[in-house]
N, C-alpha and C. Protein backbone atom coordinates (compact mmCIF):
# COMPACT_ATOMS: atom_id res chain seq x y z
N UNK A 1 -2.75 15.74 22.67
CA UNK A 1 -3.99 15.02 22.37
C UNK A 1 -4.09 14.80 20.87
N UNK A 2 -4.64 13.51 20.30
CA UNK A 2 -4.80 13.28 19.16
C UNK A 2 -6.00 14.24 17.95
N UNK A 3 -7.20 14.40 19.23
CA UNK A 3 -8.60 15.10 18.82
C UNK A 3 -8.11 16.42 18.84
N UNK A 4 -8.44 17.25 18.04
CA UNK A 4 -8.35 18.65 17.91
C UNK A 4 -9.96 19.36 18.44
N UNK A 5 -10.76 17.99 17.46
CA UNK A 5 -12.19 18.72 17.91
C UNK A 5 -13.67 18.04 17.61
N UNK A 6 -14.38 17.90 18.51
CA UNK A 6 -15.68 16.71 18.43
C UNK A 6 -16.58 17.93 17.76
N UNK A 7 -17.22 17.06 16.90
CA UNK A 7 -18.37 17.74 15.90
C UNK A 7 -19.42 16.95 15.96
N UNK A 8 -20.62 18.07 16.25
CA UNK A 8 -21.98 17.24 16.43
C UNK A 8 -22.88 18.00 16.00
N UNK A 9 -24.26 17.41 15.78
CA UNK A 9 -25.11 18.45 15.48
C UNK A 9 -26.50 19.02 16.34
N UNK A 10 -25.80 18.65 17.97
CA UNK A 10 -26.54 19.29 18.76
C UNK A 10 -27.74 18.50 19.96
N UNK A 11 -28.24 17.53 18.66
CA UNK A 11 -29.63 16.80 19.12
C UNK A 11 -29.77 15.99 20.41
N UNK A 12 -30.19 15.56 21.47
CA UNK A 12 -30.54 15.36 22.40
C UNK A 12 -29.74 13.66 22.14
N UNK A 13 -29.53 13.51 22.93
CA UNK A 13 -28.81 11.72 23.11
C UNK A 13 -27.61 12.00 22.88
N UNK A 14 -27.07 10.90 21.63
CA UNK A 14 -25.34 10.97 21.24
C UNK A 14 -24.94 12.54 20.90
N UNK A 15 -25.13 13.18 20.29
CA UNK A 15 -24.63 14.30 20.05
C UNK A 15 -24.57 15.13 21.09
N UNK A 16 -25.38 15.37 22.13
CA UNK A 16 -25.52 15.91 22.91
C UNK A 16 -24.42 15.84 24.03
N UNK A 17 -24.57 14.48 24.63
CA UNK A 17 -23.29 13.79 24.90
C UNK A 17 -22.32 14.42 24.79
N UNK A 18 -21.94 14.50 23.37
CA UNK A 18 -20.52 14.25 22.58
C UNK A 18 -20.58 15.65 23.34
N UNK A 19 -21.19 16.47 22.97
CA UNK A 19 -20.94 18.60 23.12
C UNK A 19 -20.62 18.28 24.63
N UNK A 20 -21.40 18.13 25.42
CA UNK A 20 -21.17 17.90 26.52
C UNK A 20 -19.60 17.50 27.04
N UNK A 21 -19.47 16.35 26.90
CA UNK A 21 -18.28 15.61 27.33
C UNK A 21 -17.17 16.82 27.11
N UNK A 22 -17.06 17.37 26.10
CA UNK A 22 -16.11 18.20 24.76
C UNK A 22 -15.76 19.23 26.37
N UNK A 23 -17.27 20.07 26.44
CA UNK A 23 -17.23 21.06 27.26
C UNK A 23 -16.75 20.83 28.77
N UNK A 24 -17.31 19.80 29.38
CA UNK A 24 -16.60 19.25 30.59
C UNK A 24 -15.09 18.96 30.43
N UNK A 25 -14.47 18.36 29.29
CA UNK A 25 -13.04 18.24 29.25
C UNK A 25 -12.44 20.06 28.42
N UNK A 26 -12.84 21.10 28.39
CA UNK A 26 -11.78 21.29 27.74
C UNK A 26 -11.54 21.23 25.97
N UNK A 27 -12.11 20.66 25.41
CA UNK A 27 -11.81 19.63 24.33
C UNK A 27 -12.80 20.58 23.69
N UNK A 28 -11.83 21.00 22.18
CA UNK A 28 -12.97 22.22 21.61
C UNK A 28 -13.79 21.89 20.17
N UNK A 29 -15.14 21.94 20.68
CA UNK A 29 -16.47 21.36 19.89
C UNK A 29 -17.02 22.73 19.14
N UNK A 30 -17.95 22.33 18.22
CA UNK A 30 -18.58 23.01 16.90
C UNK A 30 -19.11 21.88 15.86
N UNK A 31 -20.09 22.37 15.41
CA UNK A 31 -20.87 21.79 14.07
C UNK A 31 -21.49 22.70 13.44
N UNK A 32 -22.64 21.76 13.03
CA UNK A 32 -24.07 22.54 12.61
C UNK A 32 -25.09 22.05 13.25
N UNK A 33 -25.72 22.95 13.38
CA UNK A 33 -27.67 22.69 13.87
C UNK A 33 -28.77 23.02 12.99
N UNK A 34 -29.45 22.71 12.58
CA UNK A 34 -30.44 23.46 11.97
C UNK A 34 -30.66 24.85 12.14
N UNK A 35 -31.33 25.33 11.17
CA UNK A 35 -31.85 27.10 11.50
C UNK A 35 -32.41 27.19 12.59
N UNK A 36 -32.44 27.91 13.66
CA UNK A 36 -33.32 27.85 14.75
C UNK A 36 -32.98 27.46 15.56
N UNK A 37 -31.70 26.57 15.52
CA UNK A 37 -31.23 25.71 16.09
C UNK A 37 -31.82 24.44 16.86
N UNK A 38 -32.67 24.00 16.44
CA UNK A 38 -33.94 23.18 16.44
C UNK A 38 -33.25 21.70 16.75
N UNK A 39 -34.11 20.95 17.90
CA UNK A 39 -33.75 19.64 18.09
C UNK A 39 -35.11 19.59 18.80
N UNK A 40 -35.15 17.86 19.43
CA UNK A 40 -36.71 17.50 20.13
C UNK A 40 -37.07 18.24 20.95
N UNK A 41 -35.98 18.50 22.01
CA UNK A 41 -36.24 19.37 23.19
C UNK A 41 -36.23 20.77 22.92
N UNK A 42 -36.41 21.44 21.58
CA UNK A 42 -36.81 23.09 21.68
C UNK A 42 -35.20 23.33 21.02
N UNK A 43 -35.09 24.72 21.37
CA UNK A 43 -33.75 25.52 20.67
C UNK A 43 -32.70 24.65 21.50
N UNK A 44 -31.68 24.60 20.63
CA UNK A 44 -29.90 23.86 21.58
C UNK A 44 -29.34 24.99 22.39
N UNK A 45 -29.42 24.95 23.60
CA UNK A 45 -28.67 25.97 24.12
C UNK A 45 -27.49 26.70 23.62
N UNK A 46 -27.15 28.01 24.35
CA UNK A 46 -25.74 28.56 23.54
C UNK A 46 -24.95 28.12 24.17
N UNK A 47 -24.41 27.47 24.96
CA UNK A 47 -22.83 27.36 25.63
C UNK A 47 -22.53 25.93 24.89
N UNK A 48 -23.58 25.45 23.47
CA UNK A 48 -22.95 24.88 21.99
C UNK A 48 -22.48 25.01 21.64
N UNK A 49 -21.53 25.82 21.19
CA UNK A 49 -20.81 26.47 19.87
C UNK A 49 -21.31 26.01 18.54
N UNK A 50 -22.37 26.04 18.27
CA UNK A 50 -22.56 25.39 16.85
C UNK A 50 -23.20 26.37 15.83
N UNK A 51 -23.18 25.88 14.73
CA UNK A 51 -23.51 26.95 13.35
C UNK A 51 -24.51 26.62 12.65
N UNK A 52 -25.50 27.40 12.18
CA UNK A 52 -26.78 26.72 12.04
C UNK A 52 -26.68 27.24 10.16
N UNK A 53 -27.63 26.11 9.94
CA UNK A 53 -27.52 25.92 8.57
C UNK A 53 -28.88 26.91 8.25
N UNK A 54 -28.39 26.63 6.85
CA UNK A 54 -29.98 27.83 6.32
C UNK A 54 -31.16 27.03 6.28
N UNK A 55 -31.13 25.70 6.60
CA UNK A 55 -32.77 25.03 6.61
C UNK A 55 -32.97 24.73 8.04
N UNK A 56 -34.10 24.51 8.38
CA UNK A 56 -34.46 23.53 9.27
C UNK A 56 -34.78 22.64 9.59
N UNK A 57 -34.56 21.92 8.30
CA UNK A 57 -34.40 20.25 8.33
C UNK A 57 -32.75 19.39 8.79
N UNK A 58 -32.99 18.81 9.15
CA UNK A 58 -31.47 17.67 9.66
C UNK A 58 -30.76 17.36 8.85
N UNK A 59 -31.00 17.38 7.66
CA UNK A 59 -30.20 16.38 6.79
C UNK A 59 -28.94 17.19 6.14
N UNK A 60 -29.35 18.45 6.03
CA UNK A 60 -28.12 19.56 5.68
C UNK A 60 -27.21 19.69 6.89
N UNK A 61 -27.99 19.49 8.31
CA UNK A 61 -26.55 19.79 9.29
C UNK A 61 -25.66 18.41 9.33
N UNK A 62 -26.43 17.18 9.15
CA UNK A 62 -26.17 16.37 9.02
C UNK A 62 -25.13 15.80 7.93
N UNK A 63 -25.22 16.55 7.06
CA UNK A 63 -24.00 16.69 5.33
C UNK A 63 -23.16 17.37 5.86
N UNK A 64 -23.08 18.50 6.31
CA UNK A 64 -22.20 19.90 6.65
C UNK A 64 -21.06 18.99 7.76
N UNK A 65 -21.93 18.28 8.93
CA UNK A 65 -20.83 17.69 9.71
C UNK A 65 -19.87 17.02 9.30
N UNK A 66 -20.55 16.71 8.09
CA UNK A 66 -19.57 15.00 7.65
C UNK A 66 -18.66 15.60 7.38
N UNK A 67 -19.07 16.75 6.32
CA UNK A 67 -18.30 17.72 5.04
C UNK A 67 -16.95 17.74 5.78
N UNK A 68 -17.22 18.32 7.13
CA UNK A 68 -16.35 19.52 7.98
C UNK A 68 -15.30 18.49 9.12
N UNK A 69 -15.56 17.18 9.13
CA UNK A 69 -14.67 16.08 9.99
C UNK A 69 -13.87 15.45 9.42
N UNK A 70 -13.16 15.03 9.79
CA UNK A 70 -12.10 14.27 9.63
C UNK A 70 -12.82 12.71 9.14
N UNK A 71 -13.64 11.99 10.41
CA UNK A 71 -14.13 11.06 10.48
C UNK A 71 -15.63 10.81 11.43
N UNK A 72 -16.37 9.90 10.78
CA UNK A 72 -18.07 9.99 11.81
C UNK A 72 -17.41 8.50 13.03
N UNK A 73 -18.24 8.83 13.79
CA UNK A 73 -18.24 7.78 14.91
C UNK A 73 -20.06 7.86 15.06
N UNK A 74 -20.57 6.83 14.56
CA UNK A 74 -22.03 6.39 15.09
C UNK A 74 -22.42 6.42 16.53
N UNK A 75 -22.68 6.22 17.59
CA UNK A 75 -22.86 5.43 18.34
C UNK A 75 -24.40 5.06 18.64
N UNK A 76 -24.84 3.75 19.15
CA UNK A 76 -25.68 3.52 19.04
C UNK A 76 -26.03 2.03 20.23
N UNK A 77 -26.78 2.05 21.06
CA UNK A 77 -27.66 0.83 21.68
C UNK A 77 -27.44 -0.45 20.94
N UNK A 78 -28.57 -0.26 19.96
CA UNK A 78 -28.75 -1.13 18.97
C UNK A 78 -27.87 -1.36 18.14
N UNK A 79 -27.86 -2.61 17.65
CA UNK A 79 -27.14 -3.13 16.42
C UNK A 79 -27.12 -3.15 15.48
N UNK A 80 -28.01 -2.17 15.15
CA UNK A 80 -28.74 -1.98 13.47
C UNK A 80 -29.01 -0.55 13.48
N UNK A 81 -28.76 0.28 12.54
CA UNK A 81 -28.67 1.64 12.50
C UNK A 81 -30.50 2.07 11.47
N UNK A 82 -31.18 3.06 12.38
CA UNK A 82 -32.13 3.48 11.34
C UNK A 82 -32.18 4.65 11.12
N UNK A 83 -32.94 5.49 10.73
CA UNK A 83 -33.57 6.94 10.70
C UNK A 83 -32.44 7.57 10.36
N UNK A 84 -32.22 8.55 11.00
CA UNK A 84 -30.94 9.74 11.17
C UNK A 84 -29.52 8.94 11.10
N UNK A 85 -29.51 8.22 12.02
CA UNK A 85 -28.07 7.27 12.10
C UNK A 85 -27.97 6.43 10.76
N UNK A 86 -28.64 6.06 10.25
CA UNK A 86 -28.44 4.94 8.64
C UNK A 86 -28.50 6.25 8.13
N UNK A 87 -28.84 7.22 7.95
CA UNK A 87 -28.73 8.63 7.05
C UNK A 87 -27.10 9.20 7.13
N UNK A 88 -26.93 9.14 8.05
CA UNK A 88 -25.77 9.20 8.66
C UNK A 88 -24.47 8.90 7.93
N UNK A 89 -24.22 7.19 7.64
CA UNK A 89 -23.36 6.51 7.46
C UNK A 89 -23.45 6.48 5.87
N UNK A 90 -24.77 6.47 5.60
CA UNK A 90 -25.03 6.39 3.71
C UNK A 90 -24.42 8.12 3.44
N UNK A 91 -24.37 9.10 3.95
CA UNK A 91 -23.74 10.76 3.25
C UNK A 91 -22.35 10.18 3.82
N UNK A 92 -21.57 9.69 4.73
CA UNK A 92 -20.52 9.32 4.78
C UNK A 92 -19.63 8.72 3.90
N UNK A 93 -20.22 7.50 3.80
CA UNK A 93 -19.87 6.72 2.60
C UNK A 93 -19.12 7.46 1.10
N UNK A 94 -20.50 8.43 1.03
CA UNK A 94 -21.09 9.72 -0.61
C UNK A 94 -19.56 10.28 -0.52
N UNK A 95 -19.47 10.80 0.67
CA UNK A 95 -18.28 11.94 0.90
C UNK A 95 -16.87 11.53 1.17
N UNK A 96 -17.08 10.04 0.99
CA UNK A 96 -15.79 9.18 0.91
C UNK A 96 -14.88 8.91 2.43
N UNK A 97 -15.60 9.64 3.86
CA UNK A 97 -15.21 9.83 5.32
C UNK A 97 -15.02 8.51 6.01
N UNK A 98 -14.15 7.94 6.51
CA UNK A 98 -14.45 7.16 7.53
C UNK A 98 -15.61 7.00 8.50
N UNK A 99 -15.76 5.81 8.73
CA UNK A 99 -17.50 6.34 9.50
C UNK A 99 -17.05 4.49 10.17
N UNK A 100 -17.46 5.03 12.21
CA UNK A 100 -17.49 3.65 12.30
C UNK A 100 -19.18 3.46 12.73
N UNK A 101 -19.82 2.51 13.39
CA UNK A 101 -20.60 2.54 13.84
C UNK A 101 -20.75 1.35 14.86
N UNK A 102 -21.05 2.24 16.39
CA UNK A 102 -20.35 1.88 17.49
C UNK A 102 -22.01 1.14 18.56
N UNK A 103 -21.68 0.10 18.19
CA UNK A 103 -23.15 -0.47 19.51
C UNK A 103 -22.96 -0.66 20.24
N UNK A 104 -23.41 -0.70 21.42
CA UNK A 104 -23.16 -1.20 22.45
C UNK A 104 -23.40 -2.45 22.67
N UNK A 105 -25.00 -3.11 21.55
CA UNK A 105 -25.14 -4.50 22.08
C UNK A 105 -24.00 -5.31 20.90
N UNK A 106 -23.52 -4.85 20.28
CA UNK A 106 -22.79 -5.52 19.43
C UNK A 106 -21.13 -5.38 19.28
N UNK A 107 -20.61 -3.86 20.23
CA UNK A 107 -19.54 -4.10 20.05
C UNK A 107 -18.76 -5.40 21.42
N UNK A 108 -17.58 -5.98 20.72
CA UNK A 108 -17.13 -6.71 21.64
C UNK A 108 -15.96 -5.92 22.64
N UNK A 109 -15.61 -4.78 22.39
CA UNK A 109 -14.82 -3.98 22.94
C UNK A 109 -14.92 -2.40 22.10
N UNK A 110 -16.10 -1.93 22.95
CA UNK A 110 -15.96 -0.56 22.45
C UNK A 110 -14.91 0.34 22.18
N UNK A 111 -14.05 0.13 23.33
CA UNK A 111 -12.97 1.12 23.58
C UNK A 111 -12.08 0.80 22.48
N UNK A 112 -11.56 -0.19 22.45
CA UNK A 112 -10.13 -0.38 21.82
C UNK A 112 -10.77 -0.16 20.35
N UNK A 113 -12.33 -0.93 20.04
CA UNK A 113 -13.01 -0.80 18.38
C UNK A 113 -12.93 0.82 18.28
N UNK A 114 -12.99 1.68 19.28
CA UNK A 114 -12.99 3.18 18.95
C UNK A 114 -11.58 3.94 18.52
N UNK A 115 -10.73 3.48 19.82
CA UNK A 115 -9.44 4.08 19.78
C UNK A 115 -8.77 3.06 18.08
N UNK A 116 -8.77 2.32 18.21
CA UNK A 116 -8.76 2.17 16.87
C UNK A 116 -8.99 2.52 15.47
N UNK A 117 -10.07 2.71 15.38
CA UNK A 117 -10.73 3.35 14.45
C UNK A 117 -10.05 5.16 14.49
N UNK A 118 -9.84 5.81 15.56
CA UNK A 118 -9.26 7.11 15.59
C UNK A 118 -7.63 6.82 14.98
N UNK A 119 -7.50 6.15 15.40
CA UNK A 119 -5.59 5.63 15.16
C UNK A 119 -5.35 5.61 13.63
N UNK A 120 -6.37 4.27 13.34
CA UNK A 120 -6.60 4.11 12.18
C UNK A 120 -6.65 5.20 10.90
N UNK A 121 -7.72 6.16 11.28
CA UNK A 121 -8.59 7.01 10.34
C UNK A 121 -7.43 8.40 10.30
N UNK A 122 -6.23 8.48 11.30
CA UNK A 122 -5.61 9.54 11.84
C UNK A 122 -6.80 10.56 11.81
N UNK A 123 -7.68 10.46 12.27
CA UNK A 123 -8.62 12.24 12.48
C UNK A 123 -8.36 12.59 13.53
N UNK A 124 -8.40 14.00 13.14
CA UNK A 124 -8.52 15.22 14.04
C UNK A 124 -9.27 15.94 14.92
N UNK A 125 -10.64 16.23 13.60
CA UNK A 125 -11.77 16.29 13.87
C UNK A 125 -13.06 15.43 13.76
N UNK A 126 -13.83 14.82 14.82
CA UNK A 126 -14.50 13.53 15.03
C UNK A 126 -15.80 14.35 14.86
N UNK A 127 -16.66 13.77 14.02
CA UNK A 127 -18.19 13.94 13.92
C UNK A 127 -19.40 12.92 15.13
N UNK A 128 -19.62 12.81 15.72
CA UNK A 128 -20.19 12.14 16.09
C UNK A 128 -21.91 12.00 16.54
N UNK A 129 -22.19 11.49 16.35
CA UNK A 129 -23.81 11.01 15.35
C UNK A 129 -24.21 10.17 15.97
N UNK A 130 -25.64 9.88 16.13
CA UNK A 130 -26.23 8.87 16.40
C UNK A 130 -27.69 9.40 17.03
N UNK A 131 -28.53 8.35 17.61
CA UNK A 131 -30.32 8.81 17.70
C UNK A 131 -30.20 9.58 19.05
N UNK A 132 -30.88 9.83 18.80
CA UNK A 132 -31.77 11.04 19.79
C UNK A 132 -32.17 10.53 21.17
N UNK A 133 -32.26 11.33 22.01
CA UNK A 133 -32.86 10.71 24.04
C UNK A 133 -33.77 9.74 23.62
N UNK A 134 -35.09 10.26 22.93
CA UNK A 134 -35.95 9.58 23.24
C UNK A 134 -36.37 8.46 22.42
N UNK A 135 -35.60 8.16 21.18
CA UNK A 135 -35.55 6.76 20.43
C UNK A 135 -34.43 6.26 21.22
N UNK A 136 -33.17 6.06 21.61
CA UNK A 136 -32.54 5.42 22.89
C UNK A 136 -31.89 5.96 23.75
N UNK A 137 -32.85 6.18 25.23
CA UNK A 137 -32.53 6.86 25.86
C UNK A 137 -31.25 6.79 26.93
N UNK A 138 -30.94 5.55 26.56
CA UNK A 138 -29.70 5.31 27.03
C UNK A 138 -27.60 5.92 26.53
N UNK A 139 -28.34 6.13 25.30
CA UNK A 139 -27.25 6.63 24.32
C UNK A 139 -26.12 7.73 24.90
N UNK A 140 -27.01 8.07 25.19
CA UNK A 140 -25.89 9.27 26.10
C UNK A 140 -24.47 9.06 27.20
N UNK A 141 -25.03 8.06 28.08
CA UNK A 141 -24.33 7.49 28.80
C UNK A 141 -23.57 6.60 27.96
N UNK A 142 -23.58 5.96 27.07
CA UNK A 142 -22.45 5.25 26.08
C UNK A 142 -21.73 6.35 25.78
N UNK A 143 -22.06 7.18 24.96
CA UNK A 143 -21.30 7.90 24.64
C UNK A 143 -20.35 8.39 25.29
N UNK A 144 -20.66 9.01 26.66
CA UNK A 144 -19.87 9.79 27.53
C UNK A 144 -19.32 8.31 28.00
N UNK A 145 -19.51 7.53 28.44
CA UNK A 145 -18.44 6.23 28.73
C UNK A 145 -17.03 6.29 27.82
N UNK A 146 -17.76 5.77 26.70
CA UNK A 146 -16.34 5.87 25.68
C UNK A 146 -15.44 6.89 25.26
N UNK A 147 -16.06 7.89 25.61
CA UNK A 147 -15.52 9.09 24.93
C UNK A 147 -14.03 9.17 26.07
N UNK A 148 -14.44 8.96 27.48
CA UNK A 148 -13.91 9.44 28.92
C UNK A 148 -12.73 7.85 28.86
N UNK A 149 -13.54 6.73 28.33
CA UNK A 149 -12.17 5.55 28.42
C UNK A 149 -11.21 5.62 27.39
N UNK A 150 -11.58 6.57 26.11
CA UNK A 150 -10.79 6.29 25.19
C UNK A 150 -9.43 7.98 24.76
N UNK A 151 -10.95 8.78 24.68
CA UNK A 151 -10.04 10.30 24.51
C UNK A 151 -9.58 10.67 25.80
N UNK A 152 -10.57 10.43 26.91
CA UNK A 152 -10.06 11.24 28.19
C UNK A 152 -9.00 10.40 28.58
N UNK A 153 -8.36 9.49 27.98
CA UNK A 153 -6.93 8.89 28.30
C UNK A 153 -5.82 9.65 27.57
N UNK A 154 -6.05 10.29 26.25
CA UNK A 154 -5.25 10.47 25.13
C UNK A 154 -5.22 12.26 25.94
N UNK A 155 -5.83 12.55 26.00
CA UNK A 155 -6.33 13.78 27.12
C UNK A 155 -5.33 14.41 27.94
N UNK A 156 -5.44 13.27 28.67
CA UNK A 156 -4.66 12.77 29.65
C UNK A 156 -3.06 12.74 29.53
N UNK A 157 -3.30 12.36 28.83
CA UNK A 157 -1.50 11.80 27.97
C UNK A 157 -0.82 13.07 27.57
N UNK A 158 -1.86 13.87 26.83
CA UNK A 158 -1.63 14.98 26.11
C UNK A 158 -1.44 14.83 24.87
């Protein structure tokens, strides 16, 4: 397999996803969470593996991920990145990381724009980012789509 290891920071939607998918395949995940381990829905469960920062604000687990990946993968509904996700891609940028940012209403081929971008970036370890359940509650299911057409092939392959 190309991925060594999906990095997230826990929060309900894309990230969540991402831990998820990781844990259903096999595929070995870690980040950061806030102190407390704090997201919308209350504490992040433990069968996370994640490492909680000394604040309890987002924006430090949110630096720490970038710090600690290879490369960010956005994903996102929308075509325009705000809040957390444009926070996201601007500490990316800072830290010099590859960073794609993946829509659904805008990509013309998620899969291959992803597996690409992994090929591309050669990473190892994938950060992956994006809004929360309840700003798009659809996010999740993208995520786990692409993740399953693109890594769970490479997976697959070995």
């Amino acid at each position: 397999m190309l991925i060594e290891k999906i990095v997230s920071g826990g929060q309900t939607g894309a990230d969540r996803a991402a831990l998820d998918w990781a844990i259903a395949g096999n595929v070995p995940h870690g980040g950061w969470c806030p102190q407390g381990r704090r997201a919308e829905d209350g504490s992040i469960a433990g069968q996370y593996l994640l490492n909680e920062t000394p604040e309890r604000g987002y924006r430090v687990r949110t630096e720490w991920n970038i710090r600690d990946s290879d490369a960010t993968v956005i994903f996102s509904i929308a075509g325009r990145l705000t809040g957390g996700s444009l926070l996201t891609r601007r500490i990316a940028a800072r830290w010099n990381r590859p960073c794609l940012h993946l829509s659904r209403d805008k990509a013309r081929d998620p899969f291959v724009e992803f597996l690409a971008f992994i090929e591309e970036s050669r990473a190892k370890i994938i950060n992956v980012a994006g809004p929360r359940a309840s700003h798009e509650p659809d996010v999740g299911g993208f995520v786990t789509e692409v993740l399953d057409m693109t890594l769970g092939r490479m997976t697959e392959r070995g």
